[in-house]
Protein backbone atom coordinates (compact mmCIF):
# COMPACT_ATOMS: atom_id res chain seq x y z
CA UNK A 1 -14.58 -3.04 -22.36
CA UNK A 2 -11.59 -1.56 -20.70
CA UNK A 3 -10.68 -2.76 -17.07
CA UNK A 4 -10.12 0.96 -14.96
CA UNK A 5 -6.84 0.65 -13.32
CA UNK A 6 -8.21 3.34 -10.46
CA UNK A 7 -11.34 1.17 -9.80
CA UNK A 8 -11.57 -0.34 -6.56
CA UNK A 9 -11.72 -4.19 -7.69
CA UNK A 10 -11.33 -6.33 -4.41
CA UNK A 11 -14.64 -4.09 -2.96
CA UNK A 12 -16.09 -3.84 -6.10
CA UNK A 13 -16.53 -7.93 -6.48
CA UNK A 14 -13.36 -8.21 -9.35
CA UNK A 15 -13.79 -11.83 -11.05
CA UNK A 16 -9.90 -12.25 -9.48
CA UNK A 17 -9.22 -13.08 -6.26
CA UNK A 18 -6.40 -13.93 -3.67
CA UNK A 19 -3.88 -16.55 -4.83
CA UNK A 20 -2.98 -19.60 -2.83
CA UNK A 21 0.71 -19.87 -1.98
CA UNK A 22 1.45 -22.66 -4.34
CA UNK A 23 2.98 -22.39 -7.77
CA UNK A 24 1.49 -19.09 -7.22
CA UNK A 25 2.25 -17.78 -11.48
CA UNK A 26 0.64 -20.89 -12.45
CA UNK A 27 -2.40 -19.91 -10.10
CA UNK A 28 -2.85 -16.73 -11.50
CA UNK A 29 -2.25 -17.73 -14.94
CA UNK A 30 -5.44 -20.42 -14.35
CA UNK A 31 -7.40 -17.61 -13.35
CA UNK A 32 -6.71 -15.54 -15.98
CA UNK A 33 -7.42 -18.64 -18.10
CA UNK A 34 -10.89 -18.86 -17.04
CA UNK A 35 -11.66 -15.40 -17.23
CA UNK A 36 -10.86 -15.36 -21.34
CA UNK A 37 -12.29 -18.58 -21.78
CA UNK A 38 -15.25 -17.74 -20.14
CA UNK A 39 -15.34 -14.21 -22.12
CA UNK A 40 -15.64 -12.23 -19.05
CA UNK A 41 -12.08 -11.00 -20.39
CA UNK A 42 -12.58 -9.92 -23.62
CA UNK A 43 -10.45 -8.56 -26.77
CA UNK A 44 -9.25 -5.65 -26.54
CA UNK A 45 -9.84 -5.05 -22.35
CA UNK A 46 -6.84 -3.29 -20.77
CA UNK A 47 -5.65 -5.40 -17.80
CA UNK A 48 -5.24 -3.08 -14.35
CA UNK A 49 -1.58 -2.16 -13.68
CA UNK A 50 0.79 -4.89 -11.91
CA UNK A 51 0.97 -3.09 -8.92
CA UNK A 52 -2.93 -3.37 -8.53
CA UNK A 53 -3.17 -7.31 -10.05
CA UNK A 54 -0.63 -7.81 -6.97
CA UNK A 55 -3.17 -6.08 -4.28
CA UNK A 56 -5.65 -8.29 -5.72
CA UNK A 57 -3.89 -11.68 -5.42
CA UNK A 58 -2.01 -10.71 -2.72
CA UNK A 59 1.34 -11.67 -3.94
CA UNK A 60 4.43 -10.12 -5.56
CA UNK A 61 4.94 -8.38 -8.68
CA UNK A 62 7.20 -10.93 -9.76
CA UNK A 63 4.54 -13.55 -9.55
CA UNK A 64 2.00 -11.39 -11.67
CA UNK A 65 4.69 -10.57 -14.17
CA UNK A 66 5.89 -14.31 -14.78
CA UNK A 67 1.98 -14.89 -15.61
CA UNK A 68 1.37 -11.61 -17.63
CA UNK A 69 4.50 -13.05 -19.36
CA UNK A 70 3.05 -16.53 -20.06
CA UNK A 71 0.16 -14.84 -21.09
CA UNK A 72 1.73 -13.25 -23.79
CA UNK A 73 4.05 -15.53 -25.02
CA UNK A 74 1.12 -17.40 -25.69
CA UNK A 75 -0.15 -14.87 -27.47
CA UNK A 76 -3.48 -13.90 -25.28
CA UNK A 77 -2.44 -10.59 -23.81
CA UNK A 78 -0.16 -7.67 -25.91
CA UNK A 79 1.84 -5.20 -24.14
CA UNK A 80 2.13 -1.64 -25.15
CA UNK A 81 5.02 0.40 -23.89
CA UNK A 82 3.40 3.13 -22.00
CA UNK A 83 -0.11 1.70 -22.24
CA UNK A 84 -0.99 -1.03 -20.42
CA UNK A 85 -1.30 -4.80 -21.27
CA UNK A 86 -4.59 -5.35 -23.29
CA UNK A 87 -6.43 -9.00 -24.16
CA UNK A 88 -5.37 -9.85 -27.81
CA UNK A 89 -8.36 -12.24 -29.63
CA UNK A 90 -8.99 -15.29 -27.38
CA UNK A 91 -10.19 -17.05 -30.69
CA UNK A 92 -6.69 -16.77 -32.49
CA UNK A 93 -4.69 -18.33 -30.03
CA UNK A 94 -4.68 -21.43 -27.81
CA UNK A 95 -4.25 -21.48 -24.60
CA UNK A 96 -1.40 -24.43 -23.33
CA UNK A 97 -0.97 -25.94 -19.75
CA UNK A 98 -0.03 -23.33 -17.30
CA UNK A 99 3.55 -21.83 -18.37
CA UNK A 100 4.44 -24.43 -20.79
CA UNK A 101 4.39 -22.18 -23.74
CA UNK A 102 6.71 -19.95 -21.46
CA UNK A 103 8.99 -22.91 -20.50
CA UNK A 104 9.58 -24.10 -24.24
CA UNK A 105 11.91 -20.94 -24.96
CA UNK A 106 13.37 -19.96 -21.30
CA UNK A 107 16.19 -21.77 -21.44
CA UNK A 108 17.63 -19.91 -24.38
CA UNK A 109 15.58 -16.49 -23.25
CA UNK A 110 17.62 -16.82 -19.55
CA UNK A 111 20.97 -17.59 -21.56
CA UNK A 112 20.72 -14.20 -23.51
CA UNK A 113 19.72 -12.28 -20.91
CA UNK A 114 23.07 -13.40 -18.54
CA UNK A 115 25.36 -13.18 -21.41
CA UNK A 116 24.21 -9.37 -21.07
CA UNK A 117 24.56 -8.95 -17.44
CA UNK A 118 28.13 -10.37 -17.79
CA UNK A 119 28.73 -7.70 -20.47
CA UNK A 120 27.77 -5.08 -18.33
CA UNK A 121 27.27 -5.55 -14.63
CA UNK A 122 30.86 -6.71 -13.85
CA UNK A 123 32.06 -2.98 -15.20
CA UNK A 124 29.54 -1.24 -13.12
CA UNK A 125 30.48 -3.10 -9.87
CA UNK A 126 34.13 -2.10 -10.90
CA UNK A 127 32.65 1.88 -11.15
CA UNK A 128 31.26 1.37 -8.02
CA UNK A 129 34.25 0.59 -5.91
CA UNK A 130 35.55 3.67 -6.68
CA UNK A 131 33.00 5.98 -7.00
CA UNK A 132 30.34 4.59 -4.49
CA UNK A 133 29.63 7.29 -1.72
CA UNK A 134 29.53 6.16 2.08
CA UNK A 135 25.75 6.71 2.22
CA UNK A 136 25.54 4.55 -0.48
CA UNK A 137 27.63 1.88 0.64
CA UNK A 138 25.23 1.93 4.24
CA UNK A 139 22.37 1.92 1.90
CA UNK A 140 23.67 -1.40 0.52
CA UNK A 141 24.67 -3.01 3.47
CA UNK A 142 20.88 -1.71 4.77
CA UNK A 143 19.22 -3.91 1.43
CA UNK A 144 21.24 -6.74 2.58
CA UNK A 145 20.01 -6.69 5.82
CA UNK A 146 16.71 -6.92 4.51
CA UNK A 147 17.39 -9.53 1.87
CA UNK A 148 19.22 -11.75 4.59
CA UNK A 149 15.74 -11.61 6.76
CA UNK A 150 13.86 -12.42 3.60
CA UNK A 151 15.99 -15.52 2.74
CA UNK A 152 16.06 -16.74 6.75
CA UNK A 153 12.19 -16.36 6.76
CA UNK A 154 12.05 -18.33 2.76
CA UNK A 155 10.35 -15.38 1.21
CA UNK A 156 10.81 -14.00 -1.78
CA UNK A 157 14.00 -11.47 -2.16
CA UNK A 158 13.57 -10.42 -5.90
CA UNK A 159 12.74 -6.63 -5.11
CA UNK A 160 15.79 -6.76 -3.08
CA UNK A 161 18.03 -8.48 -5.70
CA UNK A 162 17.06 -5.65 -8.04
CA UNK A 163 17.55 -2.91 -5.89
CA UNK A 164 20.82 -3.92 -4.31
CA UNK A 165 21.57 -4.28 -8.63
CA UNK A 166 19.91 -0.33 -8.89
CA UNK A 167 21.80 0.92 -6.53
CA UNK A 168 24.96 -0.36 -7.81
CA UNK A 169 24.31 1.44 -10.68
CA UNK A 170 23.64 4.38 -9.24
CA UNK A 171 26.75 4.31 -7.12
CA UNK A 172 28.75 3.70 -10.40
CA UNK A 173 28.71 7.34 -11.17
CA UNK A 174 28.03 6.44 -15.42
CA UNK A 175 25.09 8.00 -16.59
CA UNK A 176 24.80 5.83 -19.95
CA UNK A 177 25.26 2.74 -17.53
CA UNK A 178 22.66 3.91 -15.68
CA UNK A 179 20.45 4.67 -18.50
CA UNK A 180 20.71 1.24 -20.18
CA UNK A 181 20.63 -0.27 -16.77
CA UNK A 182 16.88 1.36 -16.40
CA UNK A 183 15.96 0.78 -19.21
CA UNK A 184 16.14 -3.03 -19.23
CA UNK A 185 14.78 -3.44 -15.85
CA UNK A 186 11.53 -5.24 -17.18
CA UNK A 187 13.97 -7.95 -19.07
CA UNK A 188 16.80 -7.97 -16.21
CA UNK A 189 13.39 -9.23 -14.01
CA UNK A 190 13.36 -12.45 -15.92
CA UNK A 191 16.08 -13.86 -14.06
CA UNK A 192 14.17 -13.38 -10.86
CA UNK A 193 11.06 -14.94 -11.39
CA UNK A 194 9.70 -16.45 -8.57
CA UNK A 195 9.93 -20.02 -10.06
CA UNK A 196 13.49 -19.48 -10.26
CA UNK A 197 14.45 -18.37 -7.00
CA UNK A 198 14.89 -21.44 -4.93
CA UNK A 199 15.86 -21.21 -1.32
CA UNK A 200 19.51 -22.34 -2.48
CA UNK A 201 19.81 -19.73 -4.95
CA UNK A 202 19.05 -17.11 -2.66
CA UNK A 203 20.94 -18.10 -0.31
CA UNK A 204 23.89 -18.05 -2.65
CA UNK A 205 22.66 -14.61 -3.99
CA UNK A 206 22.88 -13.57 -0.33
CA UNK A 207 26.56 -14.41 -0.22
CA UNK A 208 27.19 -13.30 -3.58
CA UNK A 209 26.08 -9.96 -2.59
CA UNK A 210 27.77 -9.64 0.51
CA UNK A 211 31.33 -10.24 -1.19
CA UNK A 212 30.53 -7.88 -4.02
CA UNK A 213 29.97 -5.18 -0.95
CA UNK A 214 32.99 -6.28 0.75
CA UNK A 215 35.20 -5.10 -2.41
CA UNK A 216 33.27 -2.07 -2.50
CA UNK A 217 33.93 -1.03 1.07
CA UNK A 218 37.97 -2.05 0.53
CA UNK A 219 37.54 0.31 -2.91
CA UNK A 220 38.57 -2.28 -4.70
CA UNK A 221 37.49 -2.50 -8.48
CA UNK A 222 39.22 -5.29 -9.91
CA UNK A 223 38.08 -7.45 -6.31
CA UNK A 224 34.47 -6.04 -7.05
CA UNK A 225 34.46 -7.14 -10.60
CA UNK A 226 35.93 -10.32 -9.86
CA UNK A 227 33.02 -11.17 -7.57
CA UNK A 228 29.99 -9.81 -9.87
CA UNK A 229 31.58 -12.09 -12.29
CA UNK A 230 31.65 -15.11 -9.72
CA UNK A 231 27.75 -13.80 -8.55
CA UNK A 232 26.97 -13.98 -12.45
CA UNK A 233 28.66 -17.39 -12.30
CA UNK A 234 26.33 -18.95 -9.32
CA UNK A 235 23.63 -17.42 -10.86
CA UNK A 236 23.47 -19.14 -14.21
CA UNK A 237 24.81 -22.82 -12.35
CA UNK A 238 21.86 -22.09 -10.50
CA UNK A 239 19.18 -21.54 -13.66
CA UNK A 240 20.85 -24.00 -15.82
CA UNK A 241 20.56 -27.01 -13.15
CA UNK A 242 16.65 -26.39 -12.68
CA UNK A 243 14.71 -29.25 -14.38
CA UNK A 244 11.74 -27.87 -15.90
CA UNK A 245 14.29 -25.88 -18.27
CA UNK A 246 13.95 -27.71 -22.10
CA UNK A 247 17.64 -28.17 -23.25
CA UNK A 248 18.86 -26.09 -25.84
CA UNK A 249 22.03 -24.73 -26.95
CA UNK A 250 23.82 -22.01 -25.21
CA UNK A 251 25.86 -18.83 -26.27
């Protein structure tokens, strides 16, 4: 049975339904534990899209793709690049509390992912300072605006952490920067799972942003570089103090 992405499935009477604002990942992640266990999600039936599973529970994307990403690090769902995400066989694996199997290996999984982002995202703030156009540089101080609103009302910023991130790529003027940038949006989103972004952190993020646009604005490279690297910094102080994070060794 394949699950049709353009089907209607809130009027329809889906087997999901709206999350509660609490722990919302873990949430969804129960519901999709029922469904399998139950059988009404069988092997081999294509999940809808995240964009729809978001309608549905009436969250963000973020929250569905921390549980889609449980889900398959425990080995119940397989993603196929280009495809969708399809139900592996529920008799194979078992299932484990709600993100535990997820929160085993994130320490070291968050820790790879930064020591990336310092190799490249410094550089491309540096590009930016020089090369960033004036409607660019309004369009940034326009996703800050937003993201400060988000932060004083405590919801979640992530779409606006990544796009202020895109769009410093963009204004970089390096088309192979850009390219990798793109292409590792799905792994870049890691960091910004919803479970990770405390009020502190955004907050910080908030600041962090605002000085990286300051060096920008004074076309300053080495200034903007410095403060990606000190955004990078805050970031990973951040992740690193949380205390559901198993301790293991870093790069």
């Amino acid at each position: 049975m394949v699950i049709d992405e353009e089907h209607d499935f809130a009027r329809s009477g889906a087997p999901f339904r709206p999350a509660v604002r609490r722990k919302l990942s873990e949430q969804i992640l129960g519901q999709f534990r029922e469904l399998l266990e139950s059988g009404r999600l069988g092997s081999g039936d294509r999940l809808p899209p995240e964009r729809e599973l978001a309608r549905i529970f009436g969250v963000s994307r973020n929250s569905v793709r921390e549980a889609i990403r449980a889900l398959e690090d425990q080995g119940w769902v397989v993603s196929r690049r280009g495809d969708g995400t399809y139900v592996s066989d529920p008799g194979s694996v078992t299932f484990e509390p709600p993100l535990a199997g997820a929160v085993r290996s994130r320490r070291k999984r968050l820790a790879d992912i930064l020591a990336f982002r310092r190799a490249l995202e410094p550089e491309v703030a540096a590009l930016a300072a020089r090369n960033a156009t004036e409607s660019e540089l309004r369009r940034l101080a326009a996703v800050l605006a937003e993201q400060a609103e988000s932060v004083e009302h405590g919801r979640d910023d992530a779409d606006l952490d990544a796009e202020f991130h895109r769009l410093l790529a963009r204004a970089g003027r390096n088309g192979v920067f850009l390219s990798v940038f793109t292409a590792v949006q799905d792994v870049l989103a890691e960091c910004r799972a919803e479970s990770l972004r405390g009020p502190s952190r955004r907050a910080v993020s908030l600041v962090s942003h605002r000085r990286i646009l300051k060096a920008l604005e004074g076309r300053n490279p080495e200034e903007a570089r410095t403060a990606m690297r000190e955004h990078l910094d805050a970031v990973e102080e951040n992740l690193f103090s949380l205390p559901d994070l198993p301790d293991v060794d870093q790069p």
